[in-house]
Protein backbone atom coordinates (compact mmCIF):
# COMPACT_ATOMS: atom_id res chain seq x y z
CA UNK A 1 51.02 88.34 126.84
CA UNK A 2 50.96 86.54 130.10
CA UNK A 3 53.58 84.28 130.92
CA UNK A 4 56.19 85.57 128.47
CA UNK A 5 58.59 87.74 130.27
CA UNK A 6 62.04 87.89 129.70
CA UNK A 7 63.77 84.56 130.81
CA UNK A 8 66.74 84.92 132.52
CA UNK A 9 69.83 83.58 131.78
CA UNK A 10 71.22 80.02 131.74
CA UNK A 11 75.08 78.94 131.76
CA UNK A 12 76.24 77.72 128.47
CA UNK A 13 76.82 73.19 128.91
CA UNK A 14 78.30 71.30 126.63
CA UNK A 15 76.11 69.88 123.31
CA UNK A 16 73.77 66.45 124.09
CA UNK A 17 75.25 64.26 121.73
CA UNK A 18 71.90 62.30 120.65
CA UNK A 19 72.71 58.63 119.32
CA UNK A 20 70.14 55.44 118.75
CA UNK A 21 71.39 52.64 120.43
CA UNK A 22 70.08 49.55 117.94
CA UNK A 23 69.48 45.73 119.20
CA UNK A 24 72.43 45.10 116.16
CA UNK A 25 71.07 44.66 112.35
CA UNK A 26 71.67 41.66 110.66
CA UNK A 27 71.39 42.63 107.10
CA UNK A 28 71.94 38.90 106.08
CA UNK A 29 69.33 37.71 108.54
CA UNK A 30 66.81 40.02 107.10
CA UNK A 31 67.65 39.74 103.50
CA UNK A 32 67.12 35.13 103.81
CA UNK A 33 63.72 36.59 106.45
CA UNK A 34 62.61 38.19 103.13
CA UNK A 35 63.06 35.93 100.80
CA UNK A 36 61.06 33.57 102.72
CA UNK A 37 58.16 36.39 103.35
CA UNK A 38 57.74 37.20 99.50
CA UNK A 39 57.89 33.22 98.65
CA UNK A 40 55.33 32.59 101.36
CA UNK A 41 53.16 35.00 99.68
CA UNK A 42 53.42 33.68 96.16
CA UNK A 43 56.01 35.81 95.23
CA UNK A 44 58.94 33.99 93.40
CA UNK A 45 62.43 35.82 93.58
CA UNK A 46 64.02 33.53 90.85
CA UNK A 47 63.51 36.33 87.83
CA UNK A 48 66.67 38.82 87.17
CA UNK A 49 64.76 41.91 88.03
CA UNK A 50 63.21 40.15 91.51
CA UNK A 51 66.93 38.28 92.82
CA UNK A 52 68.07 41.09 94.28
CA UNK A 53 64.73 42.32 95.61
CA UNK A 54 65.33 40.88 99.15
CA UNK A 55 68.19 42.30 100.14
CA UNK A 56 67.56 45.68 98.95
CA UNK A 57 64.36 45.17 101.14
CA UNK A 58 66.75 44.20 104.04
CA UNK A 59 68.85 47.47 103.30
CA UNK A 60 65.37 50.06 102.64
CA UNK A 61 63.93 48.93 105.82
CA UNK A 62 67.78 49.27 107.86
CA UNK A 63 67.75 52.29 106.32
CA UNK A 64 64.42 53.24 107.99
CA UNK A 65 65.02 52.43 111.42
CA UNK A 66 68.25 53.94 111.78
CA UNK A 67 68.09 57.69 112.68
CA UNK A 68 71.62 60.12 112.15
CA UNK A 69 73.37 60.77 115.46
CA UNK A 70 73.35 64.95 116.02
CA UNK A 71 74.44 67.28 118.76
CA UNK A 72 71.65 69.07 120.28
CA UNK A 73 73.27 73.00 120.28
CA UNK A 74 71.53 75.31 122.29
CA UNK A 75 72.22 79.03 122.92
CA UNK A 76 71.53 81.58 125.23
CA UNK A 77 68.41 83.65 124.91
CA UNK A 78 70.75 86.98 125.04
CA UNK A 79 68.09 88.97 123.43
CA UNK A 80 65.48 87.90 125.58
CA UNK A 81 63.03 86.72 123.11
CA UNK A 82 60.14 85.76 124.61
CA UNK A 83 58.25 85.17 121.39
CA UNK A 84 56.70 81.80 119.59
CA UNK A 85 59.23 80.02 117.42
CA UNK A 86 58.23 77.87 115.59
CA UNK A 87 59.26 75.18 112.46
CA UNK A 88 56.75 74.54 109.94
CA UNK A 89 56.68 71.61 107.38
CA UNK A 90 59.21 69.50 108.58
CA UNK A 91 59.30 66.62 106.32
CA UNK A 92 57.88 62.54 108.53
CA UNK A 93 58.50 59.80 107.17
CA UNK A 94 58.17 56.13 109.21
CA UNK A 95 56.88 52.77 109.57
CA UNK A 96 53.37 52.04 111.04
CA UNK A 97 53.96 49.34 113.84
CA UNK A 98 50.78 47.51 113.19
CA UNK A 99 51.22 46.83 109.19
CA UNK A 100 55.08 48.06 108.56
CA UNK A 101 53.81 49.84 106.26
CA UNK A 102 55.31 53.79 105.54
CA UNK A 103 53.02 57.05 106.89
CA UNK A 104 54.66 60.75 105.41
CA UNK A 105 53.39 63.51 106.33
CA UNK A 106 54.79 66.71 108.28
CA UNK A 107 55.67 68.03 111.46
CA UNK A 108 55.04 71.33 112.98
CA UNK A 109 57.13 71.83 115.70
CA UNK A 110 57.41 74.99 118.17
CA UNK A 111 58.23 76.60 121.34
CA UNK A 112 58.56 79.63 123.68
CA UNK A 113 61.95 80.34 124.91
CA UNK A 114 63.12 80.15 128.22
CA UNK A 115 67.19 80.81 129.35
CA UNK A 116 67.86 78.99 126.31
CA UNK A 117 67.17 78.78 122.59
CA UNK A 118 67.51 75.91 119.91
CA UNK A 119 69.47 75.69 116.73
CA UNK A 120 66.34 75.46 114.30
CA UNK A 121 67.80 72.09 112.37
CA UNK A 122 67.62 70.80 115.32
CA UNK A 123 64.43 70.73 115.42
CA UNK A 124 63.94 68.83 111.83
CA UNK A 125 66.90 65.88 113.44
CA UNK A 126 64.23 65.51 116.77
CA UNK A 127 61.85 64.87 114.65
CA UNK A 128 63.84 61.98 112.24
CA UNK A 129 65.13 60.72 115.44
CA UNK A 130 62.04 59.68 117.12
CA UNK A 131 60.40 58.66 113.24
CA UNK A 132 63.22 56.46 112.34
CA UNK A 133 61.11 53.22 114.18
CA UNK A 134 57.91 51.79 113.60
CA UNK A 135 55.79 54.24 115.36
CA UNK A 136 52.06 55.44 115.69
CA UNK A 137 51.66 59.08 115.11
CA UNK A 138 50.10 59.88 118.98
CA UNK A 139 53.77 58.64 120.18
CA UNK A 140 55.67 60.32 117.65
CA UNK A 141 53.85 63.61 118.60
CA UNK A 142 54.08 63.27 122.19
CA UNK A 143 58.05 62.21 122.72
CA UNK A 144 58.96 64.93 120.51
CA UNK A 145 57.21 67.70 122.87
CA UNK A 146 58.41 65.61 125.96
CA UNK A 147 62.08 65.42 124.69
CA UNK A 148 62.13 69.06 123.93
CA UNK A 149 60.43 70.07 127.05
CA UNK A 150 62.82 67.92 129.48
CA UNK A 151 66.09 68.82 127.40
CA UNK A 152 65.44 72.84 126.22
CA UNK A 153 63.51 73.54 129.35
CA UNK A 154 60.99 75.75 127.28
CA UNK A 155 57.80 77.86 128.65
CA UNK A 156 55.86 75.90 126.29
CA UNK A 157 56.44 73.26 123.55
CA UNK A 158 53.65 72.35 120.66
CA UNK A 159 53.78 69.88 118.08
CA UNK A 160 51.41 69.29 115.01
CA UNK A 161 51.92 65.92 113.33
CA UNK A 162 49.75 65.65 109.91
CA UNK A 163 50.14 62.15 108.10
CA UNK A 164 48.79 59.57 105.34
CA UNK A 165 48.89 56.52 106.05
CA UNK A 166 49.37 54.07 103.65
CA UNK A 167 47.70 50.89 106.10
CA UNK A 168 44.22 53.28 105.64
CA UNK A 169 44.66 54.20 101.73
CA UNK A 170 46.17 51.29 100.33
CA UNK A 171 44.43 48.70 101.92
CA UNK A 172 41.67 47.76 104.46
CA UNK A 173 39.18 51.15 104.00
CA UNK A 174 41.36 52.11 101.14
CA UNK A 175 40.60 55.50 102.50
CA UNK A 176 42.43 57.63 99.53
CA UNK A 177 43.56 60.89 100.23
CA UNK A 178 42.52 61.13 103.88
CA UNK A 179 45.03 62.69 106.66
CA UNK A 180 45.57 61.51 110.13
CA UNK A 181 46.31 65.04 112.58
CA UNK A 182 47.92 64.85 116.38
CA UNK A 183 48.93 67.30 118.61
CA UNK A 184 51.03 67.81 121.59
CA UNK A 185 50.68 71.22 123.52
CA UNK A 186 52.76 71.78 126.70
CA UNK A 187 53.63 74.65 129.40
CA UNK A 188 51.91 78.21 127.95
CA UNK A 189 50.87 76.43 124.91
CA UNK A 190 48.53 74.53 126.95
CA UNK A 191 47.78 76.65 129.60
CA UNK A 192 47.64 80.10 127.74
CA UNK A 193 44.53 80.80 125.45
CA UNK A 194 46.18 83.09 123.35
CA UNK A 195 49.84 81.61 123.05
CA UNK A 196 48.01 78.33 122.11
CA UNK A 197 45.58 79.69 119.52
CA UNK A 198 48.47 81.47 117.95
CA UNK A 199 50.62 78.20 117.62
CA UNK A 200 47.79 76.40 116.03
CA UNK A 201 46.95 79.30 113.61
CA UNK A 202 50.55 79.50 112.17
CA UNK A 203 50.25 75.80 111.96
CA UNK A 204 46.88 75.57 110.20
CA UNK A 205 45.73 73.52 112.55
CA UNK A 206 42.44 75.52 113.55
CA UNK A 207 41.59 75.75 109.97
């Protein structure tokens, strides 16, 4: 196939050590900010089963926004593979930006190797790192292809994001069971007819 010839080989560097840097949480801050947003709506907090309901929204939604730190461990592509790889079904979960309200879904997330080849877990923590803020799905598609391809240095990088969002089914349209799909393609998954219909047929995507 055109374009995938044996990379050559890259010295081994030490592991990107990938950490969020947060503004700071103030989980008291947030817990008296909720109480006020469910009385504002109506919503009294004075029952035994609702008191506590404000700060374990403080806690859910810290919870949400802050990603695990991980290493990024890469190898070196000794065998030469010169082949897709690819990680299907990783699990998304985040925060709309425009409602704060959840979209799940899952990622697809692939690449051809250059000197260098990715610990596959990896490739699930990229994915929670970039969720773990409010989001909308185009961005959370497109840094996690742009990360990859500026840190791995790939000959081609494609992600597949497919997501429900919760702003379109339980409210507004109320649009029940409908799916939301992005995709990033990048290098010979762009450029290459055949290395990007094969990406998007192990993804489904071209189904």
């Amino acid at each position: 196939m055109p374009g995938r010839d044996a990379p050559e080989q890259a010295p081994a560097g030490p592991a990107l050590r990938v950490v969020h840097e947060p503004g700071g949480i103030d989980l008291d801050a947030a817990e008296r900010a909720a109480g006020q947003f469910l009385d504002a709506l109506g919503i009294s907090t004075a029952s035994e089963s609702l008191r506590g309901t404000p700060g374990r929204m403080a806690r859910a939604y810290a919870e949400l926004f802050s990603p695990r730190p991980f290493d990024l461990t890469t190898f070196p592509n000794e065998e030469g593979y010169a082949e897709l790889a690819l990680a299907r079904r990783i699990p998304v979960r985040t925060v709309c930006e425009h409602h704060m309200l959840p979209f799940v879904g899952v990622a697809h997330v692939g690449y051809l190797p250059g000197a260098r080849i990715v610990g596959l877990s990896k490739l699930a923590r990229i994915v929670e790192h970039f969720a773990c803020r409010p989001q909308v799905q185009e961005r959370l598609t497109k840094q996690v292809a742009d990360w990859l391809q500026t840190h791995l240095a790939p000959k081609g990088v494609g992600v597949v994001n497919e997501a429900e969002h919760t702003c379109m089914t339980l409210r507004g349209v109320q649009a029940t069971g409908s799916s939301t799909l992005t995709s990033t393609l990048l290098g010979l998954l762009r450029t290459d007819g055949r290395s990007r219909s094969e990406f998007l047929a192990l993804t489904g995507a071209n189904s």
